[in-house]
Protein backbone atom coordinates (compact mmCIF):
# COMPACT_ATOMS: atom_id res chain seq x y z
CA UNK A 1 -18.55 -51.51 23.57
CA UNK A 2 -19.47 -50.54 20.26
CA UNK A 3 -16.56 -50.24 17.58
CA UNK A 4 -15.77 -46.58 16.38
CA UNK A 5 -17.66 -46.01 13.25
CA UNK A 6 -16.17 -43.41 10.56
CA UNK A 7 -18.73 -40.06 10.93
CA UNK A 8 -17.60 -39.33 7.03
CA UNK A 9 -20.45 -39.63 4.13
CA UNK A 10 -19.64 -42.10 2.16
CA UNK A 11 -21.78 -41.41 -0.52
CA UNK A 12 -20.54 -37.79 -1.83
CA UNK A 13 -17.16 -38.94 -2.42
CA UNK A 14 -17.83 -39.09 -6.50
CA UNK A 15 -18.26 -35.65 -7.46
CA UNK A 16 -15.69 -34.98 -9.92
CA UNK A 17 -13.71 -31.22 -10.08
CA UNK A 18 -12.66 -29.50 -12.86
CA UNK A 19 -10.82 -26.36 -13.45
CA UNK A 20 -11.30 -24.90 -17.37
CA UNK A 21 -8.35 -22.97 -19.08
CA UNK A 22 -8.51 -18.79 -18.21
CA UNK A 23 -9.04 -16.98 -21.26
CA UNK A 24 -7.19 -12.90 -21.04
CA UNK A 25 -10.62 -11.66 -20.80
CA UNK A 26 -11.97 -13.91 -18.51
CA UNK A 27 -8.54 -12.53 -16.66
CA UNK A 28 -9.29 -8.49 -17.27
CA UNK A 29 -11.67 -7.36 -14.28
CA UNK A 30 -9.03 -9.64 -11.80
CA UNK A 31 -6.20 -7.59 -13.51
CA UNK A 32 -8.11 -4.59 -13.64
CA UNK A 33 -9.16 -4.63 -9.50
CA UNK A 34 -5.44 -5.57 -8.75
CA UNK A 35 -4.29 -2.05 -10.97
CA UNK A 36 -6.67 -0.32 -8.92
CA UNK A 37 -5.72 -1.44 -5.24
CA UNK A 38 -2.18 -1.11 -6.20
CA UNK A 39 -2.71 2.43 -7.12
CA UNK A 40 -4.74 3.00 -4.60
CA UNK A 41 -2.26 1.82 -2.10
CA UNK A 42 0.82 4.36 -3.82
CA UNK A 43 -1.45 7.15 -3.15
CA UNK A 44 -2.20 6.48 0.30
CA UNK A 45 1.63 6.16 0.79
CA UNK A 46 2.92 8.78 -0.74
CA UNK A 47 0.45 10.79 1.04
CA UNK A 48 1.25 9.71 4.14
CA UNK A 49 5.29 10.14 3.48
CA UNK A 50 4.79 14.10 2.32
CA UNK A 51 2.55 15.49 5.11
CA UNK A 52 4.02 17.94 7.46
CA UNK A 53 3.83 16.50 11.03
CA UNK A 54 1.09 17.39 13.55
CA UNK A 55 3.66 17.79 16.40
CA UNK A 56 7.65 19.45 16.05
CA UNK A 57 10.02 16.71 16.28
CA UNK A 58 11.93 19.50 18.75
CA UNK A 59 15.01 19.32 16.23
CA UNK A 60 14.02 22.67 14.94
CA UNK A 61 14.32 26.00 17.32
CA UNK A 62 11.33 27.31 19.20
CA UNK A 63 11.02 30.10 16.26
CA UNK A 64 9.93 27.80 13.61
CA UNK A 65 11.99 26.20 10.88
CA UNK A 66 15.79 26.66 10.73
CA UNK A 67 16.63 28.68 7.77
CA UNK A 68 17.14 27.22 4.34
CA UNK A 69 20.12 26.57 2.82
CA UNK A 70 19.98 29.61 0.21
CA UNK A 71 18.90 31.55 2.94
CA UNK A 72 22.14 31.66 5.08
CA UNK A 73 24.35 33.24 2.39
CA UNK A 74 26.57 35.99 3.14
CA UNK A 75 24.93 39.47 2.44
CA UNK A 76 28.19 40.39 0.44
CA UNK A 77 26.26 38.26 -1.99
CA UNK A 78 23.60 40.20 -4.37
CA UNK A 79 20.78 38.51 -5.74
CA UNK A 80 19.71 38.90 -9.08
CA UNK A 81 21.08 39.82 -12.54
């Protein structure tokens, strides 16, 4: 029985790897994508978070939207000046 032999190559083992110092501008267009996916991404979400929904949550009564706030003062009350 033959012994196991190591399927590795032996023979690219010397190749050296360096990595160089990052300069600011060799930085900028990394910088500059991540500024522009981050906004990107705050757009989309504050999108999402102000859109009316498709489909009543069934909190509000079957004539629409309960009345504001400003709405339900007594009519003793007169607007204006």
């Amino acid at each position: 029985m033959p012994a196991k032999t190591d399927p590795r190559d032996v023979s690219g083992a010397s190749r050296y790897y360096y990595r160089r110092a990052l300069s600011a501008r060799d930085l900028l267009p990394a910088i500059g994508a991540g500024v522009a996916v981050g906004l990107a991404a705050f757009y989309v979400v504050r999108v999402m978070l102000e859109r009316e929904p498709l489909v009543p949550d069934g909190k509000a009564s079957a004539g629409g939207r309960p009345p504001r706030q400003r709405d339900r003062q007594s009519p003793t009350h007169a607007r204006g000046g």
